[in-house]
N, C-alpha and C. Protein backbone atom coordinates (compact mmCIF):
# COMPACT_ATOMS: atom_id res chain seq x y z
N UNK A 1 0.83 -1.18 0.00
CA UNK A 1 0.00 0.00 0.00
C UNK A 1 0.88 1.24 0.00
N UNK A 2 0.57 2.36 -0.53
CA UNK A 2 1.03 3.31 -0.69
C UNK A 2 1.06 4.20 0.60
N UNK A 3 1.38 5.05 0.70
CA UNK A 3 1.47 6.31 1.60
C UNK A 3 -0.19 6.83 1.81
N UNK A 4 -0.57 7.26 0.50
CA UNK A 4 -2.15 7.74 -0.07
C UNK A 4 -2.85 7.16 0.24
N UNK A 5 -2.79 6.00 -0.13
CA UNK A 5 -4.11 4.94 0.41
C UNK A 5 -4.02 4.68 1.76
N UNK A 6 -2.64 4.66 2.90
CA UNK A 6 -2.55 4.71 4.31
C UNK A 6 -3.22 6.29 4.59
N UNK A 7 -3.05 7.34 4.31
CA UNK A 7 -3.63 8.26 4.60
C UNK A 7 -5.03 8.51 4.10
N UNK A 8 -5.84 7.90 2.99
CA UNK A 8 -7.05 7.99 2.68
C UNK A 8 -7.65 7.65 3.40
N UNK A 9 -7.28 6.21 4.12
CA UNK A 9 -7.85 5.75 5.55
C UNK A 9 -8.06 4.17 4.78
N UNK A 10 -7.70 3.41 3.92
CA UNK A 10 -7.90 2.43 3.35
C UNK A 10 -8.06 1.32 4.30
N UNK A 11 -8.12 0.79 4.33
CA UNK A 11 -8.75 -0.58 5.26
C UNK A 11 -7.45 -1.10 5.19
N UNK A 12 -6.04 -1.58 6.30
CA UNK A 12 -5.41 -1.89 5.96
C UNK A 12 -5.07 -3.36 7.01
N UNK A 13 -5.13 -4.61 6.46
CA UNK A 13 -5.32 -5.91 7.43
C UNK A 13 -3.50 -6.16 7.04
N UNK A 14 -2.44 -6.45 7.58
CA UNK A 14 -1.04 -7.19 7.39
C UNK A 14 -1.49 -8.60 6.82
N UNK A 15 -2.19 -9.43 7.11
CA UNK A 15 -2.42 -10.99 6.36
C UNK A 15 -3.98 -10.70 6.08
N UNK A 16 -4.83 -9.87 5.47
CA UNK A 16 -5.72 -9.23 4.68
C UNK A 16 -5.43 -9.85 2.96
N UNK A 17 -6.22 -10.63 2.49
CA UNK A 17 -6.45 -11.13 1.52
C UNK A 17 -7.61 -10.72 0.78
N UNK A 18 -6.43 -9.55 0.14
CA UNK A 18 -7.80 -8.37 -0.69
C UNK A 18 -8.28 -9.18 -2.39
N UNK A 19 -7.53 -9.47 -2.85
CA UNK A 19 -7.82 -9.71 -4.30
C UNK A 19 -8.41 -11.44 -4.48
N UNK A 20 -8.18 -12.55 -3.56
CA UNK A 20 -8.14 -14.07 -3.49
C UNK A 20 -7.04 -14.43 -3.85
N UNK A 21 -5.23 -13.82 -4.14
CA UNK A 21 -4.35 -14.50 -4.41
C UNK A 21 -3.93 -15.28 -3.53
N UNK A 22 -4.33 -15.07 -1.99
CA UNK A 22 -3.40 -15.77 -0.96
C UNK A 22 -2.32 -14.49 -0.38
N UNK A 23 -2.13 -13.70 -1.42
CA UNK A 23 -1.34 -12.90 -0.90
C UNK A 23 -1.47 -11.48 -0.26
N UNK A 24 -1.31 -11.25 0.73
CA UNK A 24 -1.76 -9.64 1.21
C UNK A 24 -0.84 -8.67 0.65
N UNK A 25 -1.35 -7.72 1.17
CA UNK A 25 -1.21 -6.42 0.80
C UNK A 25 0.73 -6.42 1.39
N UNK A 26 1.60 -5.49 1.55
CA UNK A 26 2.32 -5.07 2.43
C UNK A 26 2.87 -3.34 2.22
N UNK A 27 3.33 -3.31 3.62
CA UNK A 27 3.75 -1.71 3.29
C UNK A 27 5.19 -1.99 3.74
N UNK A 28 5.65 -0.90 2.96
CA UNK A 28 7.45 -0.90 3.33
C UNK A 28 7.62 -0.17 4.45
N UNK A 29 9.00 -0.07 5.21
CA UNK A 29 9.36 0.68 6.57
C UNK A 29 9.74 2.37 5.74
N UNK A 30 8.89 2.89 6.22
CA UNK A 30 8.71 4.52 6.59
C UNK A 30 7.85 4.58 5.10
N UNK A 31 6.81 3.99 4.87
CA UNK A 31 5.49 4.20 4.06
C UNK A 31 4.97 5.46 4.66
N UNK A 32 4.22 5.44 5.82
CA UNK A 32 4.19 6.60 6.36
C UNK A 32 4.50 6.68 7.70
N UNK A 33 4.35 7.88 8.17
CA UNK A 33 5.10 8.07 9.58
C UNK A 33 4.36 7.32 10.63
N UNK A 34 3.05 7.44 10.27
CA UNK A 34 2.61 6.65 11.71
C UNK A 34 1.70 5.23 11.07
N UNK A 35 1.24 4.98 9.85
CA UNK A 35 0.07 3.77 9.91
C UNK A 35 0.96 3.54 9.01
N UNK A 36 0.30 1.81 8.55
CA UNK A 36 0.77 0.86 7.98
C UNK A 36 1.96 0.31 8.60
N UNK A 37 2.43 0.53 9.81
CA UNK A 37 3.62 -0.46 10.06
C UNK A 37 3.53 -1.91 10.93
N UNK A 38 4.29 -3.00 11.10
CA UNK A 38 3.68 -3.78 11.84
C UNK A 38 4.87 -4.32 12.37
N UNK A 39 4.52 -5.80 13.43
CA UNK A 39 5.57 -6.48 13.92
C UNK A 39 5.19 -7.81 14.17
N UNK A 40 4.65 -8.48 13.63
CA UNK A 40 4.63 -10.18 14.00
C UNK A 40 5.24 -11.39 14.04
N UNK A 41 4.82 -12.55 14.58
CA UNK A 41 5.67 -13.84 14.24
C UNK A 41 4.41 -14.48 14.50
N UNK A 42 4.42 -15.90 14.03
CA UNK A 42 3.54 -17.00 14.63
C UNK A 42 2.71 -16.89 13.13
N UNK A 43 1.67 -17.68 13.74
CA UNK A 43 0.49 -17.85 12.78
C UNK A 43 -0.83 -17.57 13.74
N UNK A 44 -0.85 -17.33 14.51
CA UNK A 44 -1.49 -16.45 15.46
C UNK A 44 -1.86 -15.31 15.24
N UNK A 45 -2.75 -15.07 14.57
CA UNK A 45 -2.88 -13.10 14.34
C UNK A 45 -4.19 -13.63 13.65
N UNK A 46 -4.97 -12.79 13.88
CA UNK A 46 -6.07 -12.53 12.64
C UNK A 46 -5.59 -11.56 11.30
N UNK A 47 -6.55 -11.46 10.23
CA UNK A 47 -6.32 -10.81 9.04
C UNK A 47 -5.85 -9.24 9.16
N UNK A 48 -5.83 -8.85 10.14
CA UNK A 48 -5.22 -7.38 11.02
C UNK A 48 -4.23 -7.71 11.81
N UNK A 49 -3.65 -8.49 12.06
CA UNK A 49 -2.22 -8.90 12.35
C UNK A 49 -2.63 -8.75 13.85
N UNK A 50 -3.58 -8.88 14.68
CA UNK A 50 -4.02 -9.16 16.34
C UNK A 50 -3.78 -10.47 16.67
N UNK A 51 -3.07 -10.72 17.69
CA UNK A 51 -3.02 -11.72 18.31
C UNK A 51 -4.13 -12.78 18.31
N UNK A 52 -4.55 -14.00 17.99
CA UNK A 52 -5.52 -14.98 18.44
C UNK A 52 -5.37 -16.08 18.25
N UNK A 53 -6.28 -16.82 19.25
CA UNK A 53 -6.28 -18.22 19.80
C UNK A 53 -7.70 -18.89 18.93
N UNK A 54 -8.51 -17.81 18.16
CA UNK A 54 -9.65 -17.98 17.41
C UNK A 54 -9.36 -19.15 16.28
N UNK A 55 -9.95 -20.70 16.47
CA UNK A 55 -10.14 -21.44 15.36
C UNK A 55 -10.54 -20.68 14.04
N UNK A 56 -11.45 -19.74 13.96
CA UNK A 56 -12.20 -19.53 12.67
C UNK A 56 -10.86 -18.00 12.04
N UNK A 57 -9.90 -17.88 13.11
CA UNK A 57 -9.01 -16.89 12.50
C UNK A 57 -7.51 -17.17 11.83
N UNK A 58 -7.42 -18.91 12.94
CA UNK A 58 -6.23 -20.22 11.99
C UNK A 58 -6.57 -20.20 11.04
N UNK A 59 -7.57 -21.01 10.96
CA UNK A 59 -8.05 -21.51 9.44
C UNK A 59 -7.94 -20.39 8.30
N UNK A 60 -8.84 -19.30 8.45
CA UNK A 60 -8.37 -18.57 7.51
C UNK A 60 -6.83 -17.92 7.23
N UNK A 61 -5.89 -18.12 8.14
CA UNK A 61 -4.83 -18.06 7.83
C UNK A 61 -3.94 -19.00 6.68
N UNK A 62 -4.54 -20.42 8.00
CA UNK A 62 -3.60 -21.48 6.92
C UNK A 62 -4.33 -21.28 5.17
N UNK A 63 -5.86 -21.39 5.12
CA UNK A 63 -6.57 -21.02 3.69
C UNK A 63 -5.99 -19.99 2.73
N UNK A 64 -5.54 -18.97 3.75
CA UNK A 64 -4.47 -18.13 2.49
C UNK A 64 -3.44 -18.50 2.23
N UNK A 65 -2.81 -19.22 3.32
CA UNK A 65 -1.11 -19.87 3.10
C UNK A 65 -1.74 -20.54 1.88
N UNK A 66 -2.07 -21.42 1.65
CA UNK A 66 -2.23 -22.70 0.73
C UNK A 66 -2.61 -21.93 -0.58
N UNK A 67 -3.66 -20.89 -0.25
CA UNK A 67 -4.17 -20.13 -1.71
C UNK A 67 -2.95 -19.32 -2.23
N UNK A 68 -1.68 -19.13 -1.55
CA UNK A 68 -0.61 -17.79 -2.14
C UNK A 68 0.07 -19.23 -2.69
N UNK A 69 0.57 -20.48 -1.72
CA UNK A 69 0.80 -21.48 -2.48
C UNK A 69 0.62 -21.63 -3.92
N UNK A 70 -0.68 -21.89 -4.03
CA UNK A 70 -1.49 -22.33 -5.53
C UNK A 70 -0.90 -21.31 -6.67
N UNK A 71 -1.25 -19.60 -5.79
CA UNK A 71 -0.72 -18.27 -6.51
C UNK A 71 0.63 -18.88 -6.90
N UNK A 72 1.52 -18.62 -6.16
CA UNK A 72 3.02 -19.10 -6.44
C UNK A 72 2.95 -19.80 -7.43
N UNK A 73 2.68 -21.68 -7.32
CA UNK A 73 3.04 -22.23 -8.47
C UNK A 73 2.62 -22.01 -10.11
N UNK A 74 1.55 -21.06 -10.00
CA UNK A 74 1.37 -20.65 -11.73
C UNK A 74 2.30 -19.61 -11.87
N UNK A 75 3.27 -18.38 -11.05
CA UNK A 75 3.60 -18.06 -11.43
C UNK A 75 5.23 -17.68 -11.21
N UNK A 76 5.90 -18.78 -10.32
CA UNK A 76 7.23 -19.09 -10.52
C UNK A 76 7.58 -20.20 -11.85
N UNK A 77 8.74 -19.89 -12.30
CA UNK A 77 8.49 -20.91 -13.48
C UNK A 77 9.65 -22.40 -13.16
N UNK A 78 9.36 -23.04 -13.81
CA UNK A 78 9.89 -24.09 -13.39
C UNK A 78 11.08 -24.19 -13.71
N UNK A 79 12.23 -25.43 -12.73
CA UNK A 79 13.29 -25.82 -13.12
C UNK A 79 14.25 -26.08 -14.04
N UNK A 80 15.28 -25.74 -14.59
CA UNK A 80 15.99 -26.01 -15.16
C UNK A 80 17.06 -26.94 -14.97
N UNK A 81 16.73 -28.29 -15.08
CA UNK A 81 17.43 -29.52 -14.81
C UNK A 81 18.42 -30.17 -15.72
């Protein structure tokens, strides 16, 4: 996300799966001065990068892992053996 769209007020989730690739959004360090930045680990977070213990907020995690998966393999290209 841009600077603009952090200041328009855009809806901004860190593991937020805007388009169905699997893949979220991200913002780079000093996008803007105060929104869009984050800090996580785990697989613990909901689609706003919050801490949780919520079954229905795993699942949709691992569901995007597997869907950026799927993304990935159409569009890394294959080996050269």
């Amino acid at each position: 996300m841009s600077a603009e769209e952090l200041e328009a007020g855009k809806d901004f989730g860190r593991y937020k799966d805007v388009d169905g690739d699997g893949i979220p959004w991200r913002t780079l360090p000093a996008t803007h001065p105060t929104r869009g930045s984050y800090f996580t680990r785990g697989t613990s977070r909901d689609a706003y990068a919050r801490y949780s213990e919520r079954g229905p907020d795993y699942v949709y995690n691992m569901q995007r892992l597997l869907q950026k998966f799927d993304t990935a393999r159409s569009l890394v290209p294959a080996p050269i053996l």
